[in-house]
Structures are given as C-alpha cells and as structure tokens.
C-alpha atoms as a PDB file:
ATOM      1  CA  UNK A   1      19.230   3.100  91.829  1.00  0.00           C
ATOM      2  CA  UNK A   2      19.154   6.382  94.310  1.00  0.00           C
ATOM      3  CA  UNK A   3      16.344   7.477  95.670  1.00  0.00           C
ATOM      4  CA  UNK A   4      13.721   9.066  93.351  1.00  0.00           C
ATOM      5  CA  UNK A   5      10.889  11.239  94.527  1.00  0.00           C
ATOM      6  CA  UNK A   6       7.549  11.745  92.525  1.00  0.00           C
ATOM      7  CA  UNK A   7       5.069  14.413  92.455  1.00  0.00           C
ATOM      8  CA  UNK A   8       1.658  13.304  90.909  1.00  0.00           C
ATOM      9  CA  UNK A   9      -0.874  16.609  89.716  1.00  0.00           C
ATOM     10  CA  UNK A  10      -3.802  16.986  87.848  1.00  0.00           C
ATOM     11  CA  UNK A  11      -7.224  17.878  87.533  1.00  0.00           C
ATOM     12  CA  UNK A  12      -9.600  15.694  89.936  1.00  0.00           C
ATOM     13  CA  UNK A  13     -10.640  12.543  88.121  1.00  0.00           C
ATOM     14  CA  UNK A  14      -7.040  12.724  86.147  1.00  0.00           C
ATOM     15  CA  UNK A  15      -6.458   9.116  87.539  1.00  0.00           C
ATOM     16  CA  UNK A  16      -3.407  10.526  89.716  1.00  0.00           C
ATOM     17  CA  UNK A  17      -3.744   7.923  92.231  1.00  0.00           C
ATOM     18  CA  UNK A  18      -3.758   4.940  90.021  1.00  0.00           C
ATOM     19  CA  UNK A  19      -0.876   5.881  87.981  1.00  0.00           C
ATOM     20  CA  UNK A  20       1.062   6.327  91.273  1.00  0.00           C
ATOM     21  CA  UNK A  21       0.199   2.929  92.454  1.00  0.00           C
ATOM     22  CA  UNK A  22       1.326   1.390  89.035  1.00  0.00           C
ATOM     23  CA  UNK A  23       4.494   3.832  89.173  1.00  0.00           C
ATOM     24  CA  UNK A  24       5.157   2.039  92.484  1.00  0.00           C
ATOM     25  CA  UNK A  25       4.687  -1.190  91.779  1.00  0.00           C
ATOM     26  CA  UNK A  26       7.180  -0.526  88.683  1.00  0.00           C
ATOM     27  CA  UNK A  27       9.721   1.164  91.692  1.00  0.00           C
ATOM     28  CA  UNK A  28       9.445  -2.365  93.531  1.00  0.00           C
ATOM     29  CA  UNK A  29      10.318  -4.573  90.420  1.00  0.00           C
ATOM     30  CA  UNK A  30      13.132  -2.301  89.134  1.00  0.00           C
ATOM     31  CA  UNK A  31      14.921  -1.745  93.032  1.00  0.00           C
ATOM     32  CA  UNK A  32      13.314  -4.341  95.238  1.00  0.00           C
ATOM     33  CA  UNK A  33      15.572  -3.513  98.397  1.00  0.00           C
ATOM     34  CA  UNK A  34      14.002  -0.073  98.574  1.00  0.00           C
ATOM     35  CA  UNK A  35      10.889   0.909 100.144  1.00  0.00           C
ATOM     36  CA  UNK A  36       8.497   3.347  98.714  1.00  0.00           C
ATOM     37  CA  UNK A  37       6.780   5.879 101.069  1.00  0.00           C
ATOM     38  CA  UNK A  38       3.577   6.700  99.394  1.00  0.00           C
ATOM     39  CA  UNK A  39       1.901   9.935 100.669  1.00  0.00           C
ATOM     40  CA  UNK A  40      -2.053   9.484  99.141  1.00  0.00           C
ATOM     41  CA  UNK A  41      -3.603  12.880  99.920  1.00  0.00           C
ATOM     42  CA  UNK A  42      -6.917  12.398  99.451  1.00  0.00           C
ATOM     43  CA  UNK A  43      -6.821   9.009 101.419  1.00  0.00           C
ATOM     44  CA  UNK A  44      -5.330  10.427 104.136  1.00  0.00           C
ATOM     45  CA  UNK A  45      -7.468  13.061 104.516  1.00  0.00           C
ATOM     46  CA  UNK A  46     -10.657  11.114 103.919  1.00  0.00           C
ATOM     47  CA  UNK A  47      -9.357   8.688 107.153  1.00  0.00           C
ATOM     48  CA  UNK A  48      -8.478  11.884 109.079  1.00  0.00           C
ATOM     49  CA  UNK A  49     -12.556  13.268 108.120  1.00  0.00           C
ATOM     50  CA  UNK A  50     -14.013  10.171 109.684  1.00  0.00           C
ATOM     51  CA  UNK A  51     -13.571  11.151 113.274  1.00  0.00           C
ATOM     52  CA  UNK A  52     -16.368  12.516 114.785  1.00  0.00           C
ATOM     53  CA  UNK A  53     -14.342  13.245 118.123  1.00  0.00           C
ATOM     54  CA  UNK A  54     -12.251  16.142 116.379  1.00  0.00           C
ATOM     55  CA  UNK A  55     -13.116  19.689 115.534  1.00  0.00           C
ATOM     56  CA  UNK A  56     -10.301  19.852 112.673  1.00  0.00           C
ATOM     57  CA  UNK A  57     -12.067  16.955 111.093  1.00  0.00           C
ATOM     58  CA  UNK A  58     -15.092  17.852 111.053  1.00  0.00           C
ATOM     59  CA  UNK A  59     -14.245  21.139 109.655  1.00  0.00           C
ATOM     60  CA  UNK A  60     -12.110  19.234 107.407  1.00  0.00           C
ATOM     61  CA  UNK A  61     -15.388  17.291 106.032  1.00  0.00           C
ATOM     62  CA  UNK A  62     -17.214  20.186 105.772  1.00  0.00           C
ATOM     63  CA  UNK A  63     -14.446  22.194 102.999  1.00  0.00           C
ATOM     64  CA  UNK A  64     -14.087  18.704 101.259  1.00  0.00           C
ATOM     65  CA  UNK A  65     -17.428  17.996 100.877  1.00  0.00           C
ATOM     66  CA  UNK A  66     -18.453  21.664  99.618  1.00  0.00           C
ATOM     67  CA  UNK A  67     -15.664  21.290  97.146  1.00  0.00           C
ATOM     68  CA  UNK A  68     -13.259  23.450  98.287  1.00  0.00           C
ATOM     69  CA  UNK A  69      -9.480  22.958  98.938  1.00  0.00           C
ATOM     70  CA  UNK A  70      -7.784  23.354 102.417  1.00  0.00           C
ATOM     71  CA  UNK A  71      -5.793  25.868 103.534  1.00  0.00           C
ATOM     72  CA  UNK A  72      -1.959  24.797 103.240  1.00  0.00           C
ATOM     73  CA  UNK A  73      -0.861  23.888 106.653  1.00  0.00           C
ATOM     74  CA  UNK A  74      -3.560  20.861 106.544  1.00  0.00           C
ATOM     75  CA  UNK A  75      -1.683  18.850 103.836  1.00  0.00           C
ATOM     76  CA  UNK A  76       1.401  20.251 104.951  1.00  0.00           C
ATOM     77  CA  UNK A  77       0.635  18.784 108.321  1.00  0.00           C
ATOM     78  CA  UNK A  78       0.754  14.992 106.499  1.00  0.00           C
ATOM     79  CA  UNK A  79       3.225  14.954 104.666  1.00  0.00           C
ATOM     80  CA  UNK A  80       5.418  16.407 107.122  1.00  0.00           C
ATOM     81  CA  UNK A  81       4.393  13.929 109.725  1.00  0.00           C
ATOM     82  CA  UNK A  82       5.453  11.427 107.210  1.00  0.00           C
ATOM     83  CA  UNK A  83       8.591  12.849 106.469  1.00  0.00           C
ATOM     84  CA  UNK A  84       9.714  13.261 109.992  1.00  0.00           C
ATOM     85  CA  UNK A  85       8.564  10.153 111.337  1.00  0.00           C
ATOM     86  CA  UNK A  86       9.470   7.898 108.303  1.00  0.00           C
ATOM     87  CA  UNK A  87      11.830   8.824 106.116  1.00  0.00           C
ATOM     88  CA  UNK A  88      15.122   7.611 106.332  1.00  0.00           C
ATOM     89  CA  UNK A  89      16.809   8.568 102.954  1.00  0.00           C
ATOM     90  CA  UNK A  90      16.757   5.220 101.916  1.00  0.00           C
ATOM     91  CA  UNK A  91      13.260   5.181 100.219  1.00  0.00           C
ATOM     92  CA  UNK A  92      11.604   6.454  97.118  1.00  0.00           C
ATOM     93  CA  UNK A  93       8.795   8.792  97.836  1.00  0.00           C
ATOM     94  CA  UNK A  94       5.374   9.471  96.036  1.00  0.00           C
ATOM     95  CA  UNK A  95       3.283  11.933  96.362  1.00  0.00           C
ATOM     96  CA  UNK A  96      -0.546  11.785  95.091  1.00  0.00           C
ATOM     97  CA  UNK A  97      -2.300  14.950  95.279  1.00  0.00           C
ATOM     98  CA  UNK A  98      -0.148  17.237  96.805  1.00  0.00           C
ATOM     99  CA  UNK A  99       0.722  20.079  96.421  1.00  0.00           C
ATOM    100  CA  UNK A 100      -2.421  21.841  95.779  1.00  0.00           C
ATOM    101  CA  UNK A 101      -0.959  25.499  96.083  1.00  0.00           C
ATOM    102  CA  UNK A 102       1.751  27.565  95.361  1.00  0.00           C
ATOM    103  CA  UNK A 103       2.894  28.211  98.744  1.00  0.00           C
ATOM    104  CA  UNK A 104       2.621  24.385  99.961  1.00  0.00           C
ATOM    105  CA  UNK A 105       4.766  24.178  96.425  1.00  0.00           C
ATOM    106  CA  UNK A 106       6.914  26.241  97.894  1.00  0.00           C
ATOM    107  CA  UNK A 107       7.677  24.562 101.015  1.00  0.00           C
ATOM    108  CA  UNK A 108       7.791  21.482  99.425  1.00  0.00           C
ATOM    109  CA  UNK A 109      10.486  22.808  97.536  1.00  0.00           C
ATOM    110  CA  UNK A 110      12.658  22.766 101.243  1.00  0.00           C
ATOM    111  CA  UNK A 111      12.383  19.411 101.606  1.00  0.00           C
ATOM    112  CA  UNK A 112      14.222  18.473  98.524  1.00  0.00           C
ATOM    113  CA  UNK A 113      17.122  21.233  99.667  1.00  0.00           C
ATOM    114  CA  UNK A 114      17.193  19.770 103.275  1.00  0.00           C
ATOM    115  CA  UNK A 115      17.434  16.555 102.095  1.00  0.00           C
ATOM    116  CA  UNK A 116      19.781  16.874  99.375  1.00  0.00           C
ATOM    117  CA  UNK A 117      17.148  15.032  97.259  1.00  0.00           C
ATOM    118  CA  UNK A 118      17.819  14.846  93.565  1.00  0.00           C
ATOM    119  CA  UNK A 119      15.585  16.623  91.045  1.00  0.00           C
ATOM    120  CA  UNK A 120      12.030  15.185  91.874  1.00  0.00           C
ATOM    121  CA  UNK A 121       9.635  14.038  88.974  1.00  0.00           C
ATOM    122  CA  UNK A 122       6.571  16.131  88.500  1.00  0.00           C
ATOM    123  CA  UNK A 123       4.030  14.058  86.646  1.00  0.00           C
ATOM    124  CA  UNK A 124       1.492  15.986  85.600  1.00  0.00           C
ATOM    125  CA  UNK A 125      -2.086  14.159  84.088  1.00  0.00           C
ATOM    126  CA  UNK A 126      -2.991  16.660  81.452  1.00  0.00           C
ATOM    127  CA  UNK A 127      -7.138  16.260  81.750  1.00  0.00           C
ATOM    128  CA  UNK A 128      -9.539  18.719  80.102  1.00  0.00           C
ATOM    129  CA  UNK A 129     -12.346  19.590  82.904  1.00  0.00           C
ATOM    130  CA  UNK A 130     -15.075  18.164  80.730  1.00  0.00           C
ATOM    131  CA  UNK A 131     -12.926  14.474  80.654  1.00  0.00           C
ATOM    132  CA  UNK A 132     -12.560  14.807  84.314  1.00  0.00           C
ATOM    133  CA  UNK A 133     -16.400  15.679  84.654  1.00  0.00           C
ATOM    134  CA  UNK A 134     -17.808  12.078  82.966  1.00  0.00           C
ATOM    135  CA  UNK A 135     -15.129  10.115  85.316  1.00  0.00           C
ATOM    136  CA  UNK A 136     -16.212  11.776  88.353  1.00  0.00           C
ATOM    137  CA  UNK A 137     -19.286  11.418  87.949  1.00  0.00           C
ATOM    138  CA  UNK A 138     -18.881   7.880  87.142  1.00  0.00           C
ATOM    139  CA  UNK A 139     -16.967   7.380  90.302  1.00  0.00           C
ATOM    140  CA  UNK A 140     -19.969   8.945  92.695  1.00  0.00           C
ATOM    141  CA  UNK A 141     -22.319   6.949  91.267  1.00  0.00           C
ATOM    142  CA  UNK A 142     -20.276   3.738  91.720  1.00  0.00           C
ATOM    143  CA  UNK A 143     -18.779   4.856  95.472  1.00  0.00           C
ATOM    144  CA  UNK A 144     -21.181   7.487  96.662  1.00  0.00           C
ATOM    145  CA  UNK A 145     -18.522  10.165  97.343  1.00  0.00           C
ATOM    146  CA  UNK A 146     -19.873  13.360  98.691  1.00  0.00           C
ATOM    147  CA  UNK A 147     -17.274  15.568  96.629  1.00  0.00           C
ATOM    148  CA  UNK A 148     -18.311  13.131  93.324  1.00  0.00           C
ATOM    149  CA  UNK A 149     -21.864  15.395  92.494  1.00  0.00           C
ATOM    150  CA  UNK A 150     -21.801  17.755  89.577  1.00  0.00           C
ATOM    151  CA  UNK A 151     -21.790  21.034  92.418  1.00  0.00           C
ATOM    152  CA  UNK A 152     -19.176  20.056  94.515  1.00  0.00           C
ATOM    153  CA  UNK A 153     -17.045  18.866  91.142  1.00  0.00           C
ATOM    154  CA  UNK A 154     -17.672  22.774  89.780  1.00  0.00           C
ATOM    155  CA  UNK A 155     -16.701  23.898  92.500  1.00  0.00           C
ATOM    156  CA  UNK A 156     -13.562  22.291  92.187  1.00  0.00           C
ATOM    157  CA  UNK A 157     -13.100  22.726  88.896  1.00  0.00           C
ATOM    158  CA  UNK A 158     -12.986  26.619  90.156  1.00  0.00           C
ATOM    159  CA  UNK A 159     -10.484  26.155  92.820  1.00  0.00           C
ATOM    160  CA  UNK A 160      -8.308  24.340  90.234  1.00  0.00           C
ATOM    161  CA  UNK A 161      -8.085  26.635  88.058  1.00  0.00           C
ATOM    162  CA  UNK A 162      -7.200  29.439  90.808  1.00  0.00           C
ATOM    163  CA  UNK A 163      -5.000  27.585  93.088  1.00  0.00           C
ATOM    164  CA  UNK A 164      -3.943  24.199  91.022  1.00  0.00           C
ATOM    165  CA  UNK A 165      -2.771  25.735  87.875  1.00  0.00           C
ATOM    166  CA  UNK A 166      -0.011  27.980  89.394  1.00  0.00           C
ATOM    167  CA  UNK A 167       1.999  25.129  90.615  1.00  0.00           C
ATOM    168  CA  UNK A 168       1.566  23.683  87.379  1.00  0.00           C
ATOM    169  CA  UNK A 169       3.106  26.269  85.487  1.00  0.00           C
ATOM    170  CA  UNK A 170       5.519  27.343  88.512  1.00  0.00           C
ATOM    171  CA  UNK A 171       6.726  23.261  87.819  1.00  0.00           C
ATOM    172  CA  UNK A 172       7.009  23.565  84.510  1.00  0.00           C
ATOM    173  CA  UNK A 173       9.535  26.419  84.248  1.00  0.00           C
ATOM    174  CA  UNK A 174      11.566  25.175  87.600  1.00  0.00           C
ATOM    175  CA  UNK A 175      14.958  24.654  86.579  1.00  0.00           C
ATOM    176  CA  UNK A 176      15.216  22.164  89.832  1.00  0.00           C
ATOM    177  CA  UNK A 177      12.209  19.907  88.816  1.00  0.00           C
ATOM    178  CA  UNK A 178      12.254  17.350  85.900  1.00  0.00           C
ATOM    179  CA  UNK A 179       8.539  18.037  84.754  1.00  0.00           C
ATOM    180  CA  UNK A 180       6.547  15.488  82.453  1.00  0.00           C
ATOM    181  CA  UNK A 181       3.258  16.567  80.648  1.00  0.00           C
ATOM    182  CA  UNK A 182       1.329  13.689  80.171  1.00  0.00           C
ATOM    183  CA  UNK A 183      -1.190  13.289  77.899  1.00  0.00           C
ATOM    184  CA  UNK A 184      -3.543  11.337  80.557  1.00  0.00           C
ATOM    185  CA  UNK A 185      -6.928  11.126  78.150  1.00  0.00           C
ATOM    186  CA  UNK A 186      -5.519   7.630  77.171  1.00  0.00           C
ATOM    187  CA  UNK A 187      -5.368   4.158  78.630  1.00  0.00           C
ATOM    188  CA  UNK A 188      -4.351   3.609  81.498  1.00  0.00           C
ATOM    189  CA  UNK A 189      -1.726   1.467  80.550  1.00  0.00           C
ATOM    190  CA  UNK A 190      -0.497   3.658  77.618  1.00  0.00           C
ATOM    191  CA  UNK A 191      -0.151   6.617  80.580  1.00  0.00           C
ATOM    192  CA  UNK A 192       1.499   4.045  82.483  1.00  0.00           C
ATOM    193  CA  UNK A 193       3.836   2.925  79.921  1.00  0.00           C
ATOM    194  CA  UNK A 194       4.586   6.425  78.908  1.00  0.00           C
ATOM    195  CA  UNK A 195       5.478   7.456  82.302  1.00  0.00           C
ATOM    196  CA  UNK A 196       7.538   4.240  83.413  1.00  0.00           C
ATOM    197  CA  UNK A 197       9.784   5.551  79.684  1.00  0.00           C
ATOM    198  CA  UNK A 198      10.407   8.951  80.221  1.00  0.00           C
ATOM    199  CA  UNK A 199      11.630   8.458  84.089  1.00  0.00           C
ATOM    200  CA  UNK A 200      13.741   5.383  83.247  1.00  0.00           C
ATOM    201  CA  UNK A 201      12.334   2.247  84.817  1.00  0.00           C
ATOM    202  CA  UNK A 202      11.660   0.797  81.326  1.00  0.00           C
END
C-alpha cells in the first residue's frame, strides 16, 4: 500500500479526532510495516498553551479560550515542524483539525506537490451547529474545557462559518483532492465503517 495522507474537517464537536484515531488504527491492521504520523491540532496546541514561560502561548491561550481561531502561521508552524523533522516518505499522515483557513489550505496544498504525494483524502464530518452544540457542551461539563461554554462555542460557530467553510467548499471542487462528505450525525462506528469503505481499507 503507498503512502496515503488524510485530512480530517468539520465543525467543532464533529468527532474529527476520534474518527482519525479509528482511521489509524484501521492504517496499522491493513499495512503494519508503515508508520502513521498523526498531526492532532488541537492537542498540540493545547500542550504548546500550557507554558507559562512563553509569550506565544500565552497569547495562544488567550485566542483559544475566547473562541477564536489563530492566525495561519501558528498551525502552520506544527505541522511543518512535523513534516521537516519526521517525515520520511515512508509513512501515512493524518491530519486532525487542520487546515482551518483558506490560505493554510493553500500552503498545505505545497506539501503534497513537493512531495509528490498522491491525491490526499479530505474527510469531511458533515455536523449541523446545533448537533455540535449538545456534544460540546457535553464534553465541558465532563472535562472542564475553557473553549467547551456556550460563548466561546458561538463564537466559534462564527469563525467557522467565515474561515472553516471556504476550505470546505475550496476541497470539494479541487480536482487534486479525493473529498468524502460524511454524514457524521451517526454512530460512531457507522462513520467509521463508512469511511474505512469509501478510502479502501475495507
């Protein structure tokens, strides 16, 4: 199997991250003797937030936690460090929550060029905002997330809609991206299934 690279979008709460860790583990059972480099977004950026020693952080914490998404050379920043320092050609890559603009989009888009990467996978979790809104609010109460109360999750529903939904559509009609809409208001395993279907691993 050659190397596959995976985009995962949608609205927050869209379950994004857990499909991509079941998409993985499916990628390890169908090609065992590849790695999989998995670039989680949010986690990244929540470990970055927790030092107290860096001004970037903390003004990091402070866009996050008001609801508001970065400007483009912060995620750029991580997956880019990842790239250069660990890709080899030789693994499958996921990505969980980026990109979250056009123009990150964009410059994603040279990394498949540069690498000579074949079409990547763009799953995107079709959520309606008010689906989204009961499982986000279910997760703050269960982890305590700052970014999990009904303000910060409006105000994200707003910078969706204005920065998240471009790249949507801009995937959708990309001749160089294989795009899946996926109907993710179902079970998690019938999302799961679904997906492993459509990009061959079942």
């Amino acid at each position: 199997m050659s190397p596959q690279m995976f985009i995962f979008i949608g609205r927050y709460g869209s379950g994004k991250g857990t499909q991509a860790k079941l998409l993985i583990g499916a990628l390890q059972k169908a090609d065992p003797d590849k790695k999989v480099l998995y670039m989680e977004t949010g986690a990244e950026f929540r470990k970055f937030m927790a030092r107290s020693d860096n001004h970037t952080a903390i003004m990091t914490k402070k866009v996050v936690d008001g609801g508001g998404l970065l400007p483009e050379f912060m995620p750029i920043h991580l997956w880019s460090n990842l790239l250069v320092n660990d890709y080899t050609s030789r693994e499958h890559l996921v990505f969980d929550g980026s990109p979250r603009k056009l123009l990150e989009a964009q410059i994603l888009d040279q990394v498949f060029s540069f690498y000579g990467m074949e079409k990547p996978w763009v799953v995107f979790l079709n959520v309606d905002h008010v689906a989204s809104l009961k499982r986000l609010i279910l997760r703050g109460s269960q982890s305590g997330r700052a970014d999990d109360n009904k303000e910060a999750i409006e105000r994200r529903k707003n910078a969706f809609e204005k920065d998240v939904d471009p790249v949507i559509e801009w995937y959708r009609t990309d001749p160089n991206i294989r795009f899946l809409d996926i109907d993710g208001e179902r079970s998690i395993e019938e999302i799961h299934l679904d997906i492993v279907k459509k990009v061959g691993l079942k």
